[in-house]
Each structure stands twice: as structure tokens, then as C-alpha cells.
C-alpha atoms as a PDB file:
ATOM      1  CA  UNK A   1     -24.731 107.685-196.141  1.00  0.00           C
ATOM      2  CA  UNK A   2     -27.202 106.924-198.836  1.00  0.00           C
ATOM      3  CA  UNK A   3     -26.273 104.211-201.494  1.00  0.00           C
ATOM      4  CA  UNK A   4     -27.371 104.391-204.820  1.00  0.00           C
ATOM      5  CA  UNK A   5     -27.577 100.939-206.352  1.00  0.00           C
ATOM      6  CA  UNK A   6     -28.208  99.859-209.729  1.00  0.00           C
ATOM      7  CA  UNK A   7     -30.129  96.180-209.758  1.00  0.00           C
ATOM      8  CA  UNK A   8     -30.831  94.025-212.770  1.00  0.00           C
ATOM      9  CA  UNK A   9     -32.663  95.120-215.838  1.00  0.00           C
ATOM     10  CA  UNK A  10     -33.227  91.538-216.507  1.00  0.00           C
ATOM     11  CA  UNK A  11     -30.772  88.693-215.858  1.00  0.00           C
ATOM     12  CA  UNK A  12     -30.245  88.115-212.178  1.00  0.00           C
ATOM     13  CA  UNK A  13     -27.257  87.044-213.108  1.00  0.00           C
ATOM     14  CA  UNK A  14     -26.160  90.998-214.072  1.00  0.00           C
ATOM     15  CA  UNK A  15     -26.268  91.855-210.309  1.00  0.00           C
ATOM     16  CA  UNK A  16     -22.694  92.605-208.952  1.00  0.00           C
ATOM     17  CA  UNK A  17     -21.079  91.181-205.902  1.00  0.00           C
ATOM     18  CA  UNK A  18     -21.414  94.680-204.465  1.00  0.00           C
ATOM     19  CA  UNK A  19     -25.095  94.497-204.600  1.00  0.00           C
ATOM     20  CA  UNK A  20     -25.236  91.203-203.026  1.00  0.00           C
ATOM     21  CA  UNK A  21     -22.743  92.449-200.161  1.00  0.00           C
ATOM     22  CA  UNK A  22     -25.216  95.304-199.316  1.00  0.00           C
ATOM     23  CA  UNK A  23     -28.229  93.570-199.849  1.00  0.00           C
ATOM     24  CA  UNK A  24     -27.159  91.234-197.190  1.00  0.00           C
ATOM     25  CA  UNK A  25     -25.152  93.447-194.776  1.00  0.00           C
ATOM     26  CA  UNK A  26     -27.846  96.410-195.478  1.00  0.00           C
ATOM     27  CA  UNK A  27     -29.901  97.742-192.479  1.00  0.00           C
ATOM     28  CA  UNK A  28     -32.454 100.098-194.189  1.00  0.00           C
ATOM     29  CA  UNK A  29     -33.658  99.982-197.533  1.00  0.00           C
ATOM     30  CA  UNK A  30     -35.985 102.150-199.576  1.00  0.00           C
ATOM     31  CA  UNK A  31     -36.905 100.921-202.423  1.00  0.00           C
ATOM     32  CA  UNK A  32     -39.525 102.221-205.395  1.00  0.00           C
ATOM     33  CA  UNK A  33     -41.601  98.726-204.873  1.00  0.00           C
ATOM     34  CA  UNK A  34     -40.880  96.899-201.724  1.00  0.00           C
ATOM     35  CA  UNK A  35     -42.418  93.753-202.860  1.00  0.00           C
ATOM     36  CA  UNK A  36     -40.103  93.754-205.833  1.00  0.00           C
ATOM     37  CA  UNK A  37     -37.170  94.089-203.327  1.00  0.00           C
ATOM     38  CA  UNK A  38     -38.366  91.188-201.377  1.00  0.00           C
ATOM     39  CA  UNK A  39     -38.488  89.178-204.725  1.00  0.00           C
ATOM     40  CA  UNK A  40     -35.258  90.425-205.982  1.00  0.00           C
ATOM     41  CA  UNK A  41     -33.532  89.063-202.465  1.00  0.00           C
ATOM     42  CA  UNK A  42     -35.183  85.955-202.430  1.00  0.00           C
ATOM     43  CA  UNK A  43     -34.004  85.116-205.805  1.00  0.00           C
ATOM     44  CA  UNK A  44     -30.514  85.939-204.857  1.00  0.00           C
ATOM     45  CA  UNK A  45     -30.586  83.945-201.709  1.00  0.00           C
ATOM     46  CA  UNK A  46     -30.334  86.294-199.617  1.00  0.00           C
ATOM     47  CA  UNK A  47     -31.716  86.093-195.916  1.00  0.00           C
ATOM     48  CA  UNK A  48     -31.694  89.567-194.150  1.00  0.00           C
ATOM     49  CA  UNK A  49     -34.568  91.169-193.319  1.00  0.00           C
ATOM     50  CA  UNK A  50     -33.666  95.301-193.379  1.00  0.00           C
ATOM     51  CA  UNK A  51     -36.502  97.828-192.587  1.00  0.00           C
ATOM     52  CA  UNK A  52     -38.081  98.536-195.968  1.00  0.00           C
ATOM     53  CA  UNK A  53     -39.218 102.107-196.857  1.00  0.00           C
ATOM     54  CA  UNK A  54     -41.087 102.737-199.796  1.00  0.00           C
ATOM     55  CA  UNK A  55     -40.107 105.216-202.321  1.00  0.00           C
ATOM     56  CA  UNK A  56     -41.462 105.914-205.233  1.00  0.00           C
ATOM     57  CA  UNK A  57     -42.968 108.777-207.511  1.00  0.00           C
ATOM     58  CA  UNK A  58     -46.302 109.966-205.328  1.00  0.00           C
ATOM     59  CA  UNK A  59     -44.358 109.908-202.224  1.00  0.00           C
ATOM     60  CA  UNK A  60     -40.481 110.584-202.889  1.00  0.00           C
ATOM     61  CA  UNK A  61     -40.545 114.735-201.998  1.00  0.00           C
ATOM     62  CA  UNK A  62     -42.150 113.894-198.904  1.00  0.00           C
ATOM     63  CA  UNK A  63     -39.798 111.284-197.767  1.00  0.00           C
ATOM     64  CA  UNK A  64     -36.817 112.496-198.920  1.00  0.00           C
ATOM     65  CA  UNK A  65     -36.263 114.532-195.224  1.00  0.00           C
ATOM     66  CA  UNK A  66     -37.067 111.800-193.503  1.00  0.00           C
ATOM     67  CA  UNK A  67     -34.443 109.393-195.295  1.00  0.00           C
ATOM     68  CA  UNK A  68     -32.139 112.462-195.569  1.00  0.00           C
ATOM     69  CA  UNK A  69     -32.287 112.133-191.683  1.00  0.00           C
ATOM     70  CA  UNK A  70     -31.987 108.725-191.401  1.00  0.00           C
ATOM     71  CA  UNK A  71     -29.022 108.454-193.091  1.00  0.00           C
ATOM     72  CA  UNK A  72     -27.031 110.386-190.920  1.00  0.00           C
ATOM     73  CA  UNK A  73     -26.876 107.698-188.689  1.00  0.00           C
ATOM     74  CA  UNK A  74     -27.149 104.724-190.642  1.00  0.00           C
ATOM     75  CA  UNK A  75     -26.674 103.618-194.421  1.00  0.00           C
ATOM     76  CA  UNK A  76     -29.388 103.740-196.490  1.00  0.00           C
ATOM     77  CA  UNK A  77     -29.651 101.700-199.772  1.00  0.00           C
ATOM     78  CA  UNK A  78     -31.813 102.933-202.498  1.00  0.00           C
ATOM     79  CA  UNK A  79     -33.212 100.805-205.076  1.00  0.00           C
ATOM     80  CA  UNK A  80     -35.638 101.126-208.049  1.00  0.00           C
ATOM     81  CA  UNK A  81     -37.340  98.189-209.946  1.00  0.00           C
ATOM     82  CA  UNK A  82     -34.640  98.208-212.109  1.00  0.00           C
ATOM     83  CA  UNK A  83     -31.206  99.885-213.483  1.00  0.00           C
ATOM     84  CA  UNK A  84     -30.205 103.205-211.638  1.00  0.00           C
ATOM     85  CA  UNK A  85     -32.091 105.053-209.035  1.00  0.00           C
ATOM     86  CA  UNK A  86     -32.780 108.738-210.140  1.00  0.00           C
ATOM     87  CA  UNK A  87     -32.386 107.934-214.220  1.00  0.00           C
ATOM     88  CA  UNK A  88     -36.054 107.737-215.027  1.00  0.00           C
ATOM     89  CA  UNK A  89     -37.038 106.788-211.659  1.00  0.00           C
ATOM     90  CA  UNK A  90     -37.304 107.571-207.982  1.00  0.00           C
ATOM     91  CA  UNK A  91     -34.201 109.310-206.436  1.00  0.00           C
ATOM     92  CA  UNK A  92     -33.388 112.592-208.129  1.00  0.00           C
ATOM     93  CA  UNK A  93     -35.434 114.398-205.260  1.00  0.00           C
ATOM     94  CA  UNK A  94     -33.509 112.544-202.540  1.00  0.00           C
ATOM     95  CA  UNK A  95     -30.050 112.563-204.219  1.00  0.00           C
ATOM     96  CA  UNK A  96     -30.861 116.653-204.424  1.00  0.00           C
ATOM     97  CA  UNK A  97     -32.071 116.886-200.691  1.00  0.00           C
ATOM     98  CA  UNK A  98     -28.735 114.666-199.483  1.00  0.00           C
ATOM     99  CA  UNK A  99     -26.631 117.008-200.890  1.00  0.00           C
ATOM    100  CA  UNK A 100     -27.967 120.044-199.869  1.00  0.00           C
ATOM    101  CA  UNK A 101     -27.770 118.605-196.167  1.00  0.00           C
ATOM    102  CA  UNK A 102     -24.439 117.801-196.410  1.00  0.00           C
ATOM    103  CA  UNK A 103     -25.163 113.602-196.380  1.00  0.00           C
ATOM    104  CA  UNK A 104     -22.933 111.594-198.177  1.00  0.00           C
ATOM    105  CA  UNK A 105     -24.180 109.968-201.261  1.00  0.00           C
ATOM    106  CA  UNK A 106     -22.298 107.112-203.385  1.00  0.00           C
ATOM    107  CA  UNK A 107     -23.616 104.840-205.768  1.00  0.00           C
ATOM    108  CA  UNK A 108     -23.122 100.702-206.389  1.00  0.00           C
ATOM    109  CA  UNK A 109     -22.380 101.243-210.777  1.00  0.00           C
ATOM    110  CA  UNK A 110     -24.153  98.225-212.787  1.00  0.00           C
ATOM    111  CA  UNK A 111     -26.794  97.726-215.207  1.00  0.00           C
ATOM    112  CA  UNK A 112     -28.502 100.617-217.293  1.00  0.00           C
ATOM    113  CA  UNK A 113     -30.885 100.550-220.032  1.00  0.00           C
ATOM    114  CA  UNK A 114     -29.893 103.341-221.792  1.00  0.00           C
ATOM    115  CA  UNK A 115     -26.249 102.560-221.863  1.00  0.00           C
ATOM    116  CA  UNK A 116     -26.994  99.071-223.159  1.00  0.00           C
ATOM    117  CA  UNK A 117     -29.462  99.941-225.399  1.00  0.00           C
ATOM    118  CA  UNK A 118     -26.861 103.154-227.130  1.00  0.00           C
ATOM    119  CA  UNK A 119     -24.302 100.224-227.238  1.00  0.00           C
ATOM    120  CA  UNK A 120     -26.777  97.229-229.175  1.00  0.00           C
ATOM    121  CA  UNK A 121     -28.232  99.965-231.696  1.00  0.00           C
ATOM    122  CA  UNK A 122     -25.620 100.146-233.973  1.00  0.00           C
ATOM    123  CA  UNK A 123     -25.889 104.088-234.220  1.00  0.00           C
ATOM    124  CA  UNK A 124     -23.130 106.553-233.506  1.00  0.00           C
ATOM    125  CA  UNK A 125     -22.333 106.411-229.520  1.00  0.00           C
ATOM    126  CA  UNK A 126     -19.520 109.053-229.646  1.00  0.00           C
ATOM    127  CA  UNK A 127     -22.179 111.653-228.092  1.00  0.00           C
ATOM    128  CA  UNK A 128     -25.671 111.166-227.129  1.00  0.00           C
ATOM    129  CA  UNK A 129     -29.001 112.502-225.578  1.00  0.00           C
ATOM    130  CA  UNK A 130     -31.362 110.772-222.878  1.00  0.00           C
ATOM    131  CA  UNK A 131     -35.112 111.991-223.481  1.00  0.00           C
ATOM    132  CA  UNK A 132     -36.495 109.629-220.828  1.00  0.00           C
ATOM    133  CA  UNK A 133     -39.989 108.483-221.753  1.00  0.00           C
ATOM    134  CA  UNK A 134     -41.640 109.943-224.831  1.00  0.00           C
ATOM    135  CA  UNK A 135     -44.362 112.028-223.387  1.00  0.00           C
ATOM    136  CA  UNK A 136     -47.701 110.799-223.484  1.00  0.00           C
ATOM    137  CA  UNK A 137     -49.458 114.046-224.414  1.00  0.00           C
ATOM    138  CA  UNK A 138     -48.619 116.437-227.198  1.00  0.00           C
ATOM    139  CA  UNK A 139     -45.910 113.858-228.506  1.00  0.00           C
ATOM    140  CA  UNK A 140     -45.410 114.830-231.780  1.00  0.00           C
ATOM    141  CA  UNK A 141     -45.142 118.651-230.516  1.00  0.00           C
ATOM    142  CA  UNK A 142     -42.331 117.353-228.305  1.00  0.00           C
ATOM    143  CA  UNK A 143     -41.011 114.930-230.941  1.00  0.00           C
ATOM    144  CA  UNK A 144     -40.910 118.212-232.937  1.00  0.00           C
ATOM    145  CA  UNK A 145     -38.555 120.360-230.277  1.00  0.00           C
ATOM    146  CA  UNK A 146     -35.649 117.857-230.718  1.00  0.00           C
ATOM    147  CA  UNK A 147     -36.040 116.991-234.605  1.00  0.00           C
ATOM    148  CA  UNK A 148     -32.883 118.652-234.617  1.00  0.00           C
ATOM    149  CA  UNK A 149     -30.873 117.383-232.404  1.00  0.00           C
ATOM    150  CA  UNK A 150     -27.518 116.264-233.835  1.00  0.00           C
ATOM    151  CA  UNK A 151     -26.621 113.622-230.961  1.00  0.00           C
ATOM    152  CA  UNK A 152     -28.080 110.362-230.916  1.00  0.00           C
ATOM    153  CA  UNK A 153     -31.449 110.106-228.696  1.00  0.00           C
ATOM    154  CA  UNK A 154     -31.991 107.064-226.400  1.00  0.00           C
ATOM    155  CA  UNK A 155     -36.153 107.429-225.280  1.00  0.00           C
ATOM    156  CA  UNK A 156     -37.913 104.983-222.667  1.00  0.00           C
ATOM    157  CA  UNK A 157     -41.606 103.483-224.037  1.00  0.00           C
ATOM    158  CA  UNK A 158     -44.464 101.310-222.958  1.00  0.00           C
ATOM    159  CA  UNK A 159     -45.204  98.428-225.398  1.00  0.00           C
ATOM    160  CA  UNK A 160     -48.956  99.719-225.689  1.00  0.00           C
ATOM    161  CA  UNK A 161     -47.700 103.022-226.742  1.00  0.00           C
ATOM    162  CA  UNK A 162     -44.766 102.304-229.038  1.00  0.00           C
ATOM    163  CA  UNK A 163     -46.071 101.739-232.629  1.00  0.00           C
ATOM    164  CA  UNK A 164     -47.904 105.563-231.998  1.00  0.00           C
ATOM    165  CA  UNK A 165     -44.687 107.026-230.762  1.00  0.00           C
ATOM    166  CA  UNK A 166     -42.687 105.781-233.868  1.00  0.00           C
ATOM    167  CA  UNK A 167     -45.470 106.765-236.732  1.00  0.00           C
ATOM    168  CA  UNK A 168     -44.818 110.231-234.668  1.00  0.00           C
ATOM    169  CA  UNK A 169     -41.720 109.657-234.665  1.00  0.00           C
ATOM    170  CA  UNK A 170     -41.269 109.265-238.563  1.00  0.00           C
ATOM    171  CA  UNK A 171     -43.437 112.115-238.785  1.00  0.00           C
ATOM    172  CA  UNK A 172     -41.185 114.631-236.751  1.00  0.00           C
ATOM    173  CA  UNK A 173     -37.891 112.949-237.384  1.00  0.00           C
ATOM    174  CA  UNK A 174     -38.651 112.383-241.182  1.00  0.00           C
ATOM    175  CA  UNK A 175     -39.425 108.619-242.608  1.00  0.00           C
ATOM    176  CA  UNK A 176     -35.975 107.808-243.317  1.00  0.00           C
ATOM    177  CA  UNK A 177     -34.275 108.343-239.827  1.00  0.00           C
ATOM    178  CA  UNK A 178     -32.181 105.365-238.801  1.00  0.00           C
ATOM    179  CA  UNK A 179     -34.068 104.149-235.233  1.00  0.00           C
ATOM    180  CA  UNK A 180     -33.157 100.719-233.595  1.00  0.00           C
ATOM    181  CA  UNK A 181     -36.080  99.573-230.921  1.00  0.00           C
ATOM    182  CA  UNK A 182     -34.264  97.403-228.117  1.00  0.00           C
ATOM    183  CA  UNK A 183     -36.804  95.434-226.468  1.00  0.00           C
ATOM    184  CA  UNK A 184     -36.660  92.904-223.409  1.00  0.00           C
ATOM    185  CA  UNK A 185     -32.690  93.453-222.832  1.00  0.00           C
ATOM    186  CA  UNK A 186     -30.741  91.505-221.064  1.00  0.00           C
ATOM    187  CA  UNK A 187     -33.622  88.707-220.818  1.00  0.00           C
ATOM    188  CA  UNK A 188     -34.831  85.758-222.665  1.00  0.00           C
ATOM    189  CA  UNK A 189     -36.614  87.472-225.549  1.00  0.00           C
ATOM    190  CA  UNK A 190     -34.017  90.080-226.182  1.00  0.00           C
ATOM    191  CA  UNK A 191     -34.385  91.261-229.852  1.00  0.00           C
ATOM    192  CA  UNK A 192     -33.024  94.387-231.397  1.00  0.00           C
ATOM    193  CA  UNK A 193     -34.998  95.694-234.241  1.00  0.00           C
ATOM    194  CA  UNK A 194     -32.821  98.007-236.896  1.00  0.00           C
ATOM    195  CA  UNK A 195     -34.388  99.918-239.691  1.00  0.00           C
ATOM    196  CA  UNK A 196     -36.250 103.620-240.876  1.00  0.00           C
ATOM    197  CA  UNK A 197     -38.682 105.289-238.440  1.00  0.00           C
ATOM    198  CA  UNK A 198     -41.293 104.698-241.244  1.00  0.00           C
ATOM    199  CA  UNK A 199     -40.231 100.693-241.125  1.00  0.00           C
ATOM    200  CA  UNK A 200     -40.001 100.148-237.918  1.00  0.00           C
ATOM    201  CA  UNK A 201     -43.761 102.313-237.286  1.00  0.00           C
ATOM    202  CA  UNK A 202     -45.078  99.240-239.719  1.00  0.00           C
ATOM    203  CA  UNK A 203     -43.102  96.383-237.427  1.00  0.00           C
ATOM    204  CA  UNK A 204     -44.401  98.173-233.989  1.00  0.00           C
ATOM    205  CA  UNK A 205     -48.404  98.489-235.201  1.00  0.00           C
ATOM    206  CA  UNK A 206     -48.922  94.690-235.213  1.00  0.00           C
ATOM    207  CA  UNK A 207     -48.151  94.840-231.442  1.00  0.00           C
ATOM    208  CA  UNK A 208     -44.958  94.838-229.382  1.00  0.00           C
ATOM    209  CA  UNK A 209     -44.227  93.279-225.628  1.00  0.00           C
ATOM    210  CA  UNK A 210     -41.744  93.913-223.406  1.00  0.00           C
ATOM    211  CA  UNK A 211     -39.316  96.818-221.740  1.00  0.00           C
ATOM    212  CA  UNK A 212     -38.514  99.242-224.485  1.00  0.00           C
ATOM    213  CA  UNK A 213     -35.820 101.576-225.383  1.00  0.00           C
ATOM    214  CA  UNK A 214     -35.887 103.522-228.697  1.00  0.00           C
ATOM    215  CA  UNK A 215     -32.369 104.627-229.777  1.00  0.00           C
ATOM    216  CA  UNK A 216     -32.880 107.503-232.345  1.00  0.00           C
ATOM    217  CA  UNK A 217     -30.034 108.521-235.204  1.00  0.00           C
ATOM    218  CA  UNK A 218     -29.289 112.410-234.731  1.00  0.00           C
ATOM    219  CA  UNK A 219     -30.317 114.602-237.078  1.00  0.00           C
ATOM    220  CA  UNK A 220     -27.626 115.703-239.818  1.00  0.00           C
ATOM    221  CA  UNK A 221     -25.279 119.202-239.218  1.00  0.00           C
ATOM    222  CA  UNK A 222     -26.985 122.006-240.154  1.00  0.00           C
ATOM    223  CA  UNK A 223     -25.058 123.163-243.413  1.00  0.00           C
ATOM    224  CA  UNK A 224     -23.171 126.615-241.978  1.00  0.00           C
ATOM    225  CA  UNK A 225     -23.991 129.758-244.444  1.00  0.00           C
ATOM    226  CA  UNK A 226     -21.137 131.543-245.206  1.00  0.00           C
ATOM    227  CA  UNK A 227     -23.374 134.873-244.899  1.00  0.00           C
ATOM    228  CA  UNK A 228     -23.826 134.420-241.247  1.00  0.00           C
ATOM    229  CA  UNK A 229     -20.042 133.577-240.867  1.00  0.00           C
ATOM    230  CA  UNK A 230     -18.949 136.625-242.592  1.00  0.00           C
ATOM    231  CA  UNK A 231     -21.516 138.841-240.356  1.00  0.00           C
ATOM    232  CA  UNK A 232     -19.469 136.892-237.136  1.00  0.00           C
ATOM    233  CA  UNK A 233     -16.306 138.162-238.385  1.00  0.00           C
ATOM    234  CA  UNK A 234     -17.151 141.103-239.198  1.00  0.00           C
ATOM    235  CA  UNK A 235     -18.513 141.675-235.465  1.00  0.00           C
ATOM    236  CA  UNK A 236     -15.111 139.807-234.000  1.00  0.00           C
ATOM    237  CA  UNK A 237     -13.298 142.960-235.778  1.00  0.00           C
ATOM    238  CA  UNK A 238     -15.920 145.328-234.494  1.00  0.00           C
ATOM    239  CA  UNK A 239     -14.783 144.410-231.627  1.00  0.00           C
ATOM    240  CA  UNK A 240     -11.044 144.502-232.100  1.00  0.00           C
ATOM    241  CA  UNK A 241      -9.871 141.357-233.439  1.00  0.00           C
ATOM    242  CA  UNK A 242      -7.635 141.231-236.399  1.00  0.00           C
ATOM    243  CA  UNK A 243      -9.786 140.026-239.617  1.00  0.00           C
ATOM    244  CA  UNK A 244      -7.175 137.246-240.383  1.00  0.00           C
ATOM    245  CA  UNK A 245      -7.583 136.184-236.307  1.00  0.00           C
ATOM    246  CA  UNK A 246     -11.284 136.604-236.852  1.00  0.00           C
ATOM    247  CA  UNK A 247     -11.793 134.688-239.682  1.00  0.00           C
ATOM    248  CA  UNK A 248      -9.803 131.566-238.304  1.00  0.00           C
ATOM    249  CA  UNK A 249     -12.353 131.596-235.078  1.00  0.00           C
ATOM    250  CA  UNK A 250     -15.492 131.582-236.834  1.00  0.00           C
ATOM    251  CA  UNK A 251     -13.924 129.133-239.461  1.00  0.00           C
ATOM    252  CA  UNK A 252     -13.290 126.524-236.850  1.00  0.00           C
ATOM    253  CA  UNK A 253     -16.635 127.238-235.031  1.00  0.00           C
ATOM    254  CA  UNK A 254     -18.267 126.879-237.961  1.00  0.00           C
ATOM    255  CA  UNK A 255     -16.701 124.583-240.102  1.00  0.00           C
ATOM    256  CA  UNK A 256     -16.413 127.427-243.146  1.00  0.00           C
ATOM    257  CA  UNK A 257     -13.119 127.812-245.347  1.00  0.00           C
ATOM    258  CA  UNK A 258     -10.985 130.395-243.614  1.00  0.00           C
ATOM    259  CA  UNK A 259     -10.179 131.990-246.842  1.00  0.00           C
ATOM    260  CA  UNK A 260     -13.720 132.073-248.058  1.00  0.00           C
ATOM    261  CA  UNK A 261     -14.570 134.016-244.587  1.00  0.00           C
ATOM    262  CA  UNK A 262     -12.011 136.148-244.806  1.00  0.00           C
ATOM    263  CA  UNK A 263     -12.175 137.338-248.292  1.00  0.00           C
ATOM    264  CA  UNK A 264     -15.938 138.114-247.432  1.00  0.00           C
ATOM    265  CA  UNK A 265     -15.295 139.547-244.851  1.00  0.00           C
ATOM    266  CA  UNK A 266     -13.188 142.089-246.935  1.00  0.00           C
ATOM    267  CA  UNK A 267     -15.966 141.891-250.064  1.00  0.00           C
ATOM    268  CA  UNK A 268     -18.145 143.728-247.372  1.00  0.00           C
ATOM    269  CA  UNK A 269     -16.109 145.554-245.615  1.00  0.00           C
ATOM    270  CA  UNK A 270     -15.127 147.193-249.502  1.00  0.00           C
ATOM    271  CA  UNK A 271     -18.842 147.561-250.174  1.00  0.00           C
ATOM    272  CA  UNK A 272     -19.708 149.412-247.047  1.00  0.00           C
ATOM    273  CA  UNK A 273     -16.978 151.718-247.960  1.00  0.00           C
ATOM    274  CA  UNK A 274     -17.931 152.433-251.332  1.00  0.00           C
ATOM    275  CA  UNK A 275     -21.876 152.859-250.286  1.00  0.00           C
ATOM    276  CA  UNK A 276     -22.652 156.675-250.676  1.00  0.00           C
ATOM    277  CA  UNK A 277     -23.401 157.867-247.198  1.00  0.00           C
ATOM    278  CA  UNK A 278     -27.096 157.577-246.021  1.00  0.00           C
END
């Protein structure tokens, strides 16, 4: 079986009794930096001394057979430096070999970045996005692809990159976007910084330390035009629905008045009628 477990992002004190079980019972290990493992058990108190196996971004599609193997006959645990294997870091690959080998693959829940840093942001949390890291080249191009996006985004960073990333940011996203930067969670220095893209690109250029999440406000709906509507029930009756059936679809799909589809949808339908043929 391989075990997927989440470690602290921060606080030792975040790691769960579950973690500590297997990190002491544990026989096997592979973890994304081995020395951090050693550091992380230490700290914990804990004694046992499982084989280590290193796994981590240059080497994790060439080990993933191996440990696929392995853990047919004995637990694996897989850890990354911090939060979840396979969100943003090693195990995807290995999770994706496991289960097309038929291996059993579980996970030990706990701490996660991105869910901490949706719930500190004070944006909407009802639906969201996870971009991973803002990509290092043609940003604003990318930053540009999801301008629209109507869910909240949640986007890793390195300090040394962040105050670019935001002026992009208010660039592709527009100056006004609601952003919250959550920096150094769960640790000493935690701070939460609310405010525009455009304000918070002015904060970030004096310099910024620490783990960083950006939590990015949604764009607003896209207003529905009652042209296209009418063209969608129009097609529905092509098609063979009834217009008053039709018009109640694409109303709730779109968020149009019912009435105002359906009486344009008989406008046209009147118009084509009274065209003189082609």
C-alpha cells in the first residue's frame, strides 16, 4: 500500500497523531527531501530509522515502478516538504502508476496551503480554482488565459518573484481585483495582507519573505445577451422542443427572463416569416 501523508506547513504542532503513528511504525519512506524527513522526525521525537527513498521532481517517473513494486509487499509512506504529496509536489506520477497496477493507495488528511490560505482570505470559498505556481515565463500571457475565471484562484509564489507576479497580476486581472497574499501560515510571522491587485503590487515591491499563497477574487459573470439566448431557443425548437419548454432551459442556463426569451423567440420567428423569400 502506498500512504499519502500530509506533514506540517509550519507548526509542528499541526501534525496529526496519524502521522506520528506511521512515522514511527513506518518501514519505508520516500520522501521529496530525505534530510527534511530526518529533521521533521527528530523534532517529533521520534526514533525509527525506516529505509529512506528519495523522491522528488528530477527523479519521481523513474522511481515510481520501483516504489509501485515495493509496495506490494510492504507500506510505503510518501512525504513532501510540506502539506500534501501530489498538490504542487512530488506524487502525482506515483499516485497515477499505483493505480494503474492495481496497488492500493490511501492518504493520512492534514495540513494544506491552499485550503488554509482560501479560508484566511476573506474572498468567496463557495467554489474555487488551484493554479499552482504562477509560471515563471510568459506570466502575464498566462495571467491573461484565466482573467476570466469566475471562481476564486488560490496560486503558489516565491517571495523573490511575488511583487512581479502581482503588478502582472493587476495588469491581467484589472487594478481593482480584490487579492489577499497569505504569507508564512501557520508559523510565527503569519500575516495576511487584504487589498486591490494594484495595492498590494505597491506592498509586495519593497520586498516580501516567506511561503506564499496568493488567493485571487474571480472575475464578475459575464452579463448573458439576450440575442444569443433567443438564437439557443430558437435551435432547442429546431430541434423539437416546445418554445415555452425552450425558453425556460435557456432562461435558467442563462440567467435571462423567461418571458423576455420567449417573446424573442417569437419576434424572430414572426420576422423570418414575413422576410420575402431569398
Amino acid at each position: 500500500m502506498i500512504i499519502l501523508a500530509a506533514t506540517p506547513i509550519g507548526n509542528l504542532g499541526d501534525a496529526s497523531r496519524r502521522l506520528i503513528e506511521a512515522l514511527t511504525n513506518t518501514e519505508v519512506i520516500a520522501s521529496e527531501d530525505t534530510r527534511v524527513t530526518i529533521h521533521l522526525m527528530r523534532a517529533l521525537g521520534i526514533e525509527n530509522r525506516p529505509r529512506l527513498i528519495a523522491l522528488h521532481e528530477h527523479n519521481e517517473q523513474a522511481k515510481a515502478a520501483e516504489i509501485v513494486e515495493l509496495a506490494r509487499e510492504s507500506d510505503v509512506l510518501v512525504l513532501t516538504d510540506a502539506g500534501m504529496p501530489a498538490i504542487s509536489d512530488p506524487g502525482f506520477p506515483l499516485v497515477a502508476a499505483a493505480a494503474a497496477a492495481g496497488v492500493t493507495v490511501t492518504a493520512l488528511p492534514g495540513p494544506s496551503a491552499v485550503i488554509t490560505a482560501l479560508a484566511l482570505s476573506g474572498l468567496p470559498t463557495d467554489r474555487f480554482s488551484f493554479e499552482g505556481f504562477v509560471p515563471r515565463k510568459g506570466r502575464l500571457g498566462a495571467l491573461h488565459l484565466v482573467a476570466r475565471e469566475e471562481r476564486t484562484m488560490v496560486f503558489f509564489e516565491s517571495p523573490h518573484r511575488l511583487a512581479e507576479s502581482l503588478a502582472d497580476m493587476a495588469r491581467a486581472f484589472g487594478e481593482n481585483r480584490r487579492l489577499a497574499v497569505c504569507r508564512e501560515l501557520t508559523k510565527m510571522f503569519e500575516e495576511v495582507k487584504r487589498g486591490t491587485a494594484a495595492e498590494l503590487a505597491a506592498w509586495a515591491a519593497s520586498g516580501v519573505k516567506g511561503e506564499i499563497c496568493i488567493v485571487v477574487q474571480g472575475a464578475p459573470p459575464r452579463e448573458a445577451d439576450l440575442g444569443s439566448g433567443v438564437a439557443q431557443v430558437l435551435a432547442l425548437v429546431a430541434s423539437g422542443s416546445r418554445l415555452k419548454e425552450a425558453s425556460t432551459e435557456v432562461a435558467e442556463a442563462t440567467g435571462l427572463g423567461r418571458r423576455d426569451l420567449y417573446e424573442g423567440a417569437l419576434a424572430a420567428k414572426s420576422a423570418a416569416k414575413a422576410a420575402p423569400p431569398a
